[in-house]
Protein backbone atom coordinates (compact mmCIF):
# COMPACT_ATOMS: atom_id res chain seq x y z
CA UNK A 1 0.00 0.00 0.00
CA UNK A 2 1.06 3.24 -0.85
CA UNK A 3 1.88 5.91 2.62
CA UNK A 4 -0.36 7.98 2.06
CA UNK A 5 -3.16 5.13 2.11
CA UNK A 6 -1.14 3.33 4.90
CA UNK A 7 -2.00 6.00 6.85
CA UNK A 8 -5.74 6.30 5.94
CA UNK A 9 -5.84 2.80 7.09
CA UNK A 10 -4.95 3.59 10.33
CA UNK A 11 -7.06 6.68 10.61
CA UNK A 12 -10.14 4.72 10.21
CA UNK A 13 -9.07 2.40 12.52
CA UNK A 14 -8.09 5.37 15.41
CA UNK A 15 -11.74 7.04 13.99
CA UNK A 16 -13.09 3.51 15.15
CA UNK A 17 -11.31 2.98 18.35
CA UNK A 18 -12.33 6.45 19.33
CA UNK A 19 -15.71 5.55 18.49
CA UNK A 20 -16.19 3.86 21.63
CA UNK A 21 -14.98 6.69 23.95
CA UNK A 22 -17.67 9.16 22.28
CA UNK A 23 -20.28 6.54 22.62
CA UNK A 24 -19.50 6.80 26.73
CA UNK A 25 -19.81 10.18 26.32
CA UNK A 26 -22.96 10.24 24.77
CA UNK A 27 -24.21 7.71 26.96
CA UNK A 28 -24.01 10.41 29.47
CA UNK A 29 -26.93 12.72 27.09
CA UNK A 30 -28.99 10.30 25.87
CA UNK A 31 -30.76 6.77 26.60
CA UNK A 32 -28.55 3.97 24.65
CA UNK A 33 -31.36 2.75 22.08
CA UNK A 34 -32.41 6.30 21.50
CA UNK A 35 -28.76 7.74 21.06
CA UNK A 36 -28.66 4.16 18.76
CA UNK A 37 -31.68 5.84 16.86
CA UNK A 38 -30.26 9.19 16.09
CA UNK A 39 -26.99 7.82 15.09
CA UNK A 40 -28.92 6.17 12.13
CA UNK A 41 -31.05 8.99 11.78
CA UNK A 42 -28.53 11.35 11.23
CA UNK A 43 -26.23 8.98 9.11
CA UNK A 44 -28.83 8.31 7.03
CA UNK A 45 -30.56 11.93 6.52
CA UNK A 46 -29.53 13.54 3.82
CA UNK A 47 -27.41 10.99 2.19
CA UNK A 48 -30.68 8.64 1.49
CA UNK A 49 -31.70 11.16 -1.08
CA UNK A 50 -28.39 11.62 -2.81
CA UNK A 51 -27.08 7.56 -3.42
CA UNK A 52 -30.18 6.71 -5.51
CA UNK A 53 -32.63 3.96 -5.22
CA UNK A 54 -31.30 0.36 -3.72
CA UNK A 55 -29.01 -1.28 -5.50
CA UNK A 56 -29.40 -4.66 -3.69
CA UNK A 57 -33.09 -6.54 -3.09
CA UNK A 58 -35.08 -5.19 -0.19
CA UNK A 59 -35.00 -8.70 1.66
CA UNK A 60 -31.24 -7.79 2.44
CA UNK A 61 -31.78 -4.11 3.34
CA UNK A 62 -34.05 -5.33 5.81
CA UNK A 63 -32.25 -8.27 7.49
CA UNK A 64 -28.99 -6.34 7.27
CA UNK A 65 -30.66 -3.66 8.86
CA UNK A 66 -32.44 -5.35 11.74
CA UNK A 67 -29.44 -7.70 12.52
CA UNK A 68 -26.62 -4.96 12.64
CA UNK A 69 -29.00 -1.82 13.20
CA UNK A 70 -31.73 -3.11 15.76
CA UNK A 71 -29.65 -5.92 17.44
CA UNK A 72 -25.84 -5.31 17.19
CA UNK A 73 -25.96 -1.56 18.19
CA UNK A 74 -29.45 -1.72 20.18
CA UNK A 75 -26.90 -4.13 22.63
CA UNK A 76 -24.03 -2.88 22.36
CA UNK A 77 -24.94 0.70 23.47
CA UNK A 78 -27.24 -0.71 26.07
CA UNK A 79 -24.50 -2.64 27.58
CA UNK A 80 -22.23 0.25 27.90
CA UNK A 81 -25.10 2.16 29.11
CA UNK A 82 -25.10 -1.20 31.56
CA UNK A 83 -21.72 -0.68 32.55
CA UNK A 84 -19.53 -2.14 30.07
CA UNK A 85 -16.25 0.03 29.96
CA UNK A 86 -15.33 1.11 26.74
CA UNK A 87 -12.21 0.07 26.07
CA UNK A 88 -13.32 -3.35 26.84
CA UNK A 89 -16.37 -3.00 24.91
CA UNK A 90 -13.41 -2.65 21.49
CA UNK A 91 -11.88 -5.73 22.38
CA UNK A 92 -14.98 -7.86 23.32
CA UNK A 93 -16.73 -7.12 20.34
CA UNK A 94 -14.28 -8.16 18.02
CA UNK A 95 -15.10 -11.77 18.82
CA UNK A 96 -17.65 -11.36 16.13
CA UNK A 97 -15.14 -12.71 13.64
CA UNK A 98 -15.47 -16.22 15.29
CA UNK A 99 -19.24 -16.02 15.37
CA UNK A 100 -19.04 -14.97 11.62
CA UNK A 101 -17.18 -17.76 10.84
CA UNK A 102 -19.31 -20.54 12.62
CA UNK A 103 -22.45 -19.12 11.07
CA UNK A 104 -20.43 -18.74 7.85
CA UNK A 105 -19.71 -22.84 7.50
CA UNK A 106 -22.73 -23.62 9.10
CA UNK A 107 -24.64 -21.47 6.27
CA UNK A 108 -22.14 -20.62 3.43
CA UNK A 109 -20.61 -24.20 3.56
CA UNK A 110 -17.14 -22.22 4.40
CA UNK A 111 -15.27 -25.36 6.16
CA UNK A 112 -12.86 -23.32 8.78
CA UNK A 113 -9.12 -25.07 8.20
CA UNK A 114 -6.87 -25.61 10.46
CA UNK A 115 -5.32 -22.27 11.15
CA UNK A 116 -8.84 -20.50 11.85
CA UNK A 117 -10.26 -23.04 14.07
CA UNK A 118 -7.56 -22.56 16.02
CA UNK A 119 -7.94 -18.71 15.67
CA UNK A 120 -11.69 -19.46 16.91
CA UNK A 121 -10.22 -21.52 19.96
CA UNK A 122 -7.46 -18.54 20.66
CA UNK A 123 -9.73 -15.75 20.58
CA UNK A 124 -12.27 -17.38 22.70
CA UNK A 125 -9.98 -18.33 25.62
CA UNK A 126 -9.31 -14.48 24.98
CA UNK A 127 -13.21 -13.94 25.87
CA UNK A 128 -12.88 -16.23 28.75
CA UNK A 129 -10.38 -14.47 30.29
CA UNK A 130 -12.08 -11.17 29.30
CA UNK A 131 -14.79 -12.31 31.45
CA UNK A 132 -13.00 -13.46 34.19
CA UNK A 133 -11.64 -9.71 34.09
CA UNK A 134 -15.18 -7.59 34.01
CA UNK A 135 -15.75 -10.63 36.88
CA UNK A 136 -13.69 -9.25 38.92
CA UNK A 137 -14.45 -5.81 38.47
CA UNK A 138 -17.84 -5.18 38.21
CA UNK A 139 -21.44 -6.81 36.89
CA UNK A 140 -21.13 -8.93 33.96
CA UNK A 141 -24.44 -7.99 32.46
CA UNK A 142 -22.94 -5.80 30.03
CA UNK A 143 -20.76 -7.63 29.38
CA UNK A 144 -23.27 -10.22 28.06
CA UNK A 145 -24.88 -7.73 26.34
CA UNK A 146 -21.67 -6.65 24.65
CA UNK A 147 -21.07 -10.74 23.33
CA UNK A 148 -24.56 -10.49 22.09
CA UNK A 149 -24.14 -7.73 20.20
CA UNK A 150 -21.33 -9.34 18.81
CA UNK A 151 -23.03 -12.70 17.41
CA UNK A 152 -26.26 -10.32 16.11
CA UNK A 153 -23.01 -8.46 13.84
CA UNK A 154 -22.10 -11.67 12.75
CA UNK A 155 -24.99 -12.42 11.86
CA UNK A 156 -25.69 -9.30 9.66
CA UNK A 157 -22.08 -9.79 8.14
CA UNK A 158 -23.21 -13.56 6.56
CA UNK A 159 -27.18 -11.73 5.48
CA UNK A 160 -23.72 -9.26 3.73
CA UNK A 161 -21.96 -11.75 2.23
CA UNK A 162 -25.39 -13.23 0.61
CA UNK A 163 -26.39 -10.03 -0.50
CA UNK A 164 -23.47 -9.72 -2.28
CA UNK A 165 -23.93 -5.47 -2.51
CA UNK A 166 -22.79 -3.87 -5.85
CA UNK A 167 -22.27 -0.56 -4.62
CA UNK A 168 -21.57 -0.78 -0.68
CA UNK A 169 -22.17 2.51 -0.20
CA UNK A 170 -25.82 2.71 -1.20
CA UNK A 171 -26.20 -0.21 0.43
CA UNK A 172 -25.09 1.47 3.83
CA UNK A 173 -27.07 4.25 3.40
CA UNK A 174 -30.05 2.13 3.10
CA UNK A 175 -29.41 0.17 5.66
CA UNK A 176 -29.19 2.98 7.85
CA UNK A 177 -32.76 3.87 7.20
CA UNK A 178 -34.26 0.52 8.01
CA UNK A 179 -33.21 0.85 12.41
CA UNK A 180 -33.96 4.51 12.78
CA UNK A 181 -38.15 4.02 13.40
CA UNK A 182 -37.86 0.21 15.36
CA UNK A 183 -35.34 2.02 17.29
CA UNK A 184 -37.07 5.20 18.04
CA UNK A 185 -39.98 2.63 18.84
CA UNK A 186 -38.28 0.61 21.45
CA UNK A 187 -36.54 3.61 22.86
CA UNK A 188 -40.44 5.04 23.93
CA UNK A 189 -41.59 1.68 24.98
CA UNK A 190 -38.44 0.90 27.05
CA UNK A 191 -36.96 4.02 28.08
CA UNK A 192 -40.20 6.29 28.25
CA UNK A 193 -41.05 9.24 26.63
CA UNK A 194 -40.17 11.20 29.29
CA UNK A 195 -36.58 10.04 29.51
CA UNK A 196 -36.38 10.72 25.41
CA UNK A 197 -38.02 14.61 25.96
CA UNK A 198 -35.51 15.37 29.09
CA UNK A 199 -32.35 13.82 26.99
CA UNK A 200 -33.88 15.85 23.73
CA UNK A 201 -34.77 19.26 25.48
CA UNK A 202 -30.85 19.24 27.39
CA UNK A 203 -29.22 18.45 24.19
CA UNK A 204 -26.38 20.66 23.61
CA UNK A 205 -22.82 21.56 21.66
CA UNK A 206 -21.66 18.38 23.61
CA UNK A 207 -24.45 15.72 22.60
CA UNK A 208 -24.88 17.05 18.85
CA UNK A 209 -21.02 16.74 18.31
CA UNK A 210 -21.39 13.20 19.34
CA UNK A 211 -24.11 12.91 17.26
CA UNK A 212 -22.32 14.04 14.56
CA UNK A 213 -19.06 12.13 15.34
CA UNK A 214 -20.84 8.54 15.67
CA UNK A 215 -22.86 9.23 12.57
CA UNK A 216 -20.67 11.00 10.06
CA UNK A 217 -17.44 10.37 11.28
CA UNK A 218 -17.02 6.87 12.02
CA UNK A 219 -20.10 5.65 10.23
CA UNK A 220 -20.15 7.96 6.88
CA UNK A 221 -16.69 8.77 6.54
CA UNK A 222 -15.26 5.47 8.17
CA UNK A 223 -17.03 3.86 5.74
CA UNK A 224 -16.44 5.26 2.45
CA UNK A 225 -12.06 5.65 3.54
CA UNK A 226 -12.47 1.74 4.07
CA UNK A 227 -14.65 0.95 1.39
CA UNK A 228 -12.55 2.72 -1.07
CA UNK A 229 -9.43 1.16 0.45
CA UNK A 230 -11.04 -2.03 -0.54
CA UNK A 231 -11.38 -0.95 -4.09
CA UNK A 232 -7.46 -0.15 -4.48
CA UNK A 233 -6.40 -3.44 -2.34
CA UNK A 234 -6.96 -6.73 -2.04
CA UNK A 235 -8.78 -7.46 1.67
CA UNK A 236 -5.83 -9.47 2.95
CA UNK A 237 -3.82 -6.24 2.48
CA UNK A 238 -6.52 -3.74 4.40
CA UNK A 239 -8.12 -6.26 6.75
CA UNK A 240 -4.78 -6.29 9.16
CA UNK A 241 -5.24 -2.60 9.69
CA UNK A 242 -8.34 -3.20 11.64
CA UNK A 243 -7.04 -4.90 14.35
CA UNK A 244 -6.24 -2.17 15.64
CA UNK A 245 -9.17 -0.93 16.55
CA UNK A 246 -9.26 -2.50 19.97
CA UNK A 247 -5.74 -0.64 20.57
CA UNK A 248 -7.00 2.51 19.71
CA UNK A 249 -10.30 2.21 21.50
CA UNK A 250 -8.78 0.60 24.41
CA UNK A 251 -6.21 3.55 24.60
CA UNK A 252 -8.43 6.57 24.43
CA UNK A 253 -10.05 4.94 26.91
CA UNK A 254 -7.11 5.24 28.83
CA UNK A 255 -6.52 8.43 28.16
CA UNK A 256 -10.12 10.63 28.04
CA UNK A 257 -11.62 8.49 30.49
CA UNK A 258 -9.18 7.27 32.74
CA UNK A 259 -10.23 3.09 32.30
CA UNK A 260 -7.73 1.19 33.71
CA UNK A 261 -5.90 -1.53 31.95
CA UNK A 262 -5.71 -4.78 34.28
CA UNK A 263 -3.10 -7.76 33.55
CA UNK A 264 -6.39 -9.94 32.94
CA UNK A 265 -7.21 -7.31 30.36
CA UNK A 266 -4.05 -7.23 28.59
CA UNK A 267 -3.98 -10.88 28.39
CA UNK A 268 -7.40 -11.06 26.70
CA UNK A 269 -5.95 -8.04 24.41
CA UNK A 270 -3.70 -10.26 23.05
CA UNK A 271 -5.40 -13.67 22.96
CA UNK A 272 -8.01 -11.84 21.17
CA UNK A 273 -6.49 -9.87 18.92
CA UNK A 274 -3.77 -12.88 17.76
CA UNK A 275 -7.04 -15.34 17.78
CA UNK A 276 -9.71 -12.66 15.41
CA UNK A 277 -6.54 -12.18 13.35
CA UNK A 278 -5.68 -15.68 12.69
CA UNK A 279 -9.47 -16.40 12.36
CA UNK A 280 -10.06 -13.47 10.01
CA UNK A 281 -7.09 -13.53 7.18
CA UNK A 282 -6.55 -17.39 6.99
CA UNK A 283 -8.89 -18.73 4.29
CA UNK A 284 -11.66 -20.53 4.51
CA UNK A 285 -12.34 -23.64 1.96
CA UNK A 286 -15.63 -24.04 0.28
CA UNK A 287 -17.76 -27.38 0.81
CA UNK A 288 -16.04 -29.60 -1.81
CA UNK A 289 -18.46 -30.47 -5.00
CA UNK A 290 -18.26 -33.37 -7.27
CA UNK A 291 -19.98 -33.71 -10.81
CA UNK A 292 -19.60 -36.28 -13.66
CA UNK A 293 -17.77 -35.21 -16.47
CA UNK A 294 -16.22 -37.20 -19.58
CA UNK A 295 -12.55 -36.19 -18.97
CA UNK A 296 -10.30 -34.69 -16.23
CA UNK A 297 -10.64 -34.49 -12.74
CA UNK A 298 -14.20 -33.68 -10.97
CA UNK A 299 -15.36 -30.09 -11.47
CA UNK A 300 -15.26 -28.01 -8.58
CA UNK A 301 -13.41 -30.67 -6.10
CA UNK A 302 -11.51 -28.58 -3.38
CA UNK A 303 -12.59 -25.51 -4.71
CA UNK A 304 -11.73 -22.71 -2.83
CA UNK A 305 -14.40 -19.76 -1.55
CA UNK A 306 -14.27 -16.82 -3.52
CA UNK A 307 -12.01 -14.15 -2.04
CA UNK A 308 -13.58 -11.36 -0.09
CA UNK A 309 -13.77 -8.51 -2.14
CA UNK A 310 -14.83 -5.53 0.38
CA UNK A 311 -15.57 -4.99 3.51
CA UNK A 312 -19.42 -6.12 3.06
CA UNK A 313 -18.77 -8.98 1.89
CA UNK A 314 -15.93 -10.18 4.06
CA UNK A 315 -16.89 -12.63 7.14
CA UNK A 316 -13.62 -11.61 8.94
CA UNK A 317 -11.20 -8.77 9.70
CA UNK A 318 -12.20 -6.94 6.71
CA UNK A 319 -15.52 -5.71 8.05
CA UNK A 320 -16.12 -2.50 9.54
CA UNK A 321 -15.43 -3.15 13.63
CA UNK A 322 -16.75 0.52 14.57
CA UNK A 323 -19.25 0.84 17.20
């Protein structure tokens, strides 16, 4: 890769890590699933009117939508809002590369090898430990919550991979739309009315710039740096770069919110990071196929799965890990 992208790479990555900081921060303005809402509200209002009609059929708008819209981000803000730090929140959530891959091979016929099952096996002792960790320091409900949101990602990233998008960005944008109402919805039924007036009446400089951060920063602009990396690269080239995420997010952290890092915590840092990375880049093999033919060997045996091509279509590191 040339510098100059090198180092967008790792901007989107820091604009990712960060991500998590100004979702604590926001947590502090608004209820999680309506602070969820606006985030797609905002990310999706004006753009919808300016990418054109769906590219992609509306049966993969909508179960993209619900799966990383709804459920991902519904739990993962509510289990910060829960008490889930967020520099553990990065890390945790990263484990959705192993859930992608077991619904992968259980639904795309992508047989794991070797090398990822024991990525899967790696990064999960890094969620044990992880757990033992937010055991130790405080309520594991978010924590929970946080895994959840994980496996509901993973699930939207195979709904990607079979919707195959065209142009990724339009398919974003659309997908932003389909969360905002359910969200808003849940937000009045669960959190009240009251608590969404209060949060709506305070809001200030403070709460609209993380508004605007979560929404055009790390979901518009995030998107379209990676998305365009992934036009210029192969994956295996970009994907690496978001790994660190998790170091970014669990550093701000750090710094603007003064987390502490445990030894527990580092451990699971680097069980989980080494485990999503060897689960992510090492390829998986396609369900062999056999077929009678006249001459030569049978067509399609050991095939391998097509390559990921961007970062919606890619079960492992190359997909977006903002939150």
């Amino acid at each position: 890769m040339r510098p100059l992208h090198t180092a967008l790479a790792v901007l989107v990555a820091a604009v990712w890590g960060f991500n998590f900081v100004v979702i604590e921060i926001g947590l502090d303005h608004f209820p999680p699933l309506l602070l969820s809402a606006l985030r797609f509200l905002v990310a999706a209002l004006p753009a919808v009117f300016f990418v054109g009609r769906p590219k992609a059929a509306w049966k993969w708008i909508l179960g993209v939508g619900a799966a990383l819209g709804i459920a991902k981000f519904g739990l993962l803000f509510t289990g910060m809002a829960a008490g889930m730090p967020a520099g553990l929140s990065s890390l945790v959530l990263q484990i959705q590369a192993v859930f992608t891959a077991i619904l992968a091979a259980v639904f795309l016929r992508e047989r794991p090898g070797r090398v990822r099952v024991l990525g899967m096996v790696v990064a999960l002792a890094g969620i044990a430990v992880a757990a033992v960790d937010r055991g130790v320091s405080g309520p594991v409900g978010g924590f929970v919550l946080v895994v959840a949101a994980a496996v509901a990602w993973g699930v939207s990233n195979v709904l990607t991979r079979k919707a195959a998008p065209k142009d990724a960005l339009n398919f974003m944008i659309w997908v932003c739309t389909v969360p905002v109402l359910p969200l808003f919805a849940l937000s009045l039924l669960i959190e009240g009315p009251e608590r969404d007036l209060a949060a709506l009446r305070a809001l200030d400089w403070s709460g609209a710039a993380v508004i605007g951060y979560v929404a055009w920063v790390s979901t518009v602009f995030g998107f379209v740096a990676w998305s365009y990396l992934l036009r210029r690269y192969p994956a295996s080239s970009v994907a690496p770069f978001s790994l660190l995420v998790p170091v970014f997010g669990m550093s701000s952290a750090a710094l603007v919110l003064g987390e502490g890092i445990s030894g527990l915590r580092w451990l699971a840092a680097v069980l989980l990071v080494g485990g999503v990375g060897l689960t992510s880049l090492a390829p998986a093999r396609a369900k062999p196929r056999t077929a009678v033919v006249t001459t030569g060997s049978p067509a399609g045996a050991g095939a391998a799965s097509p390559a990921p091509s961007g970062s919606l279509r890619t079960s492992g590191a190359a997909a977006p890990r903002s939150g």
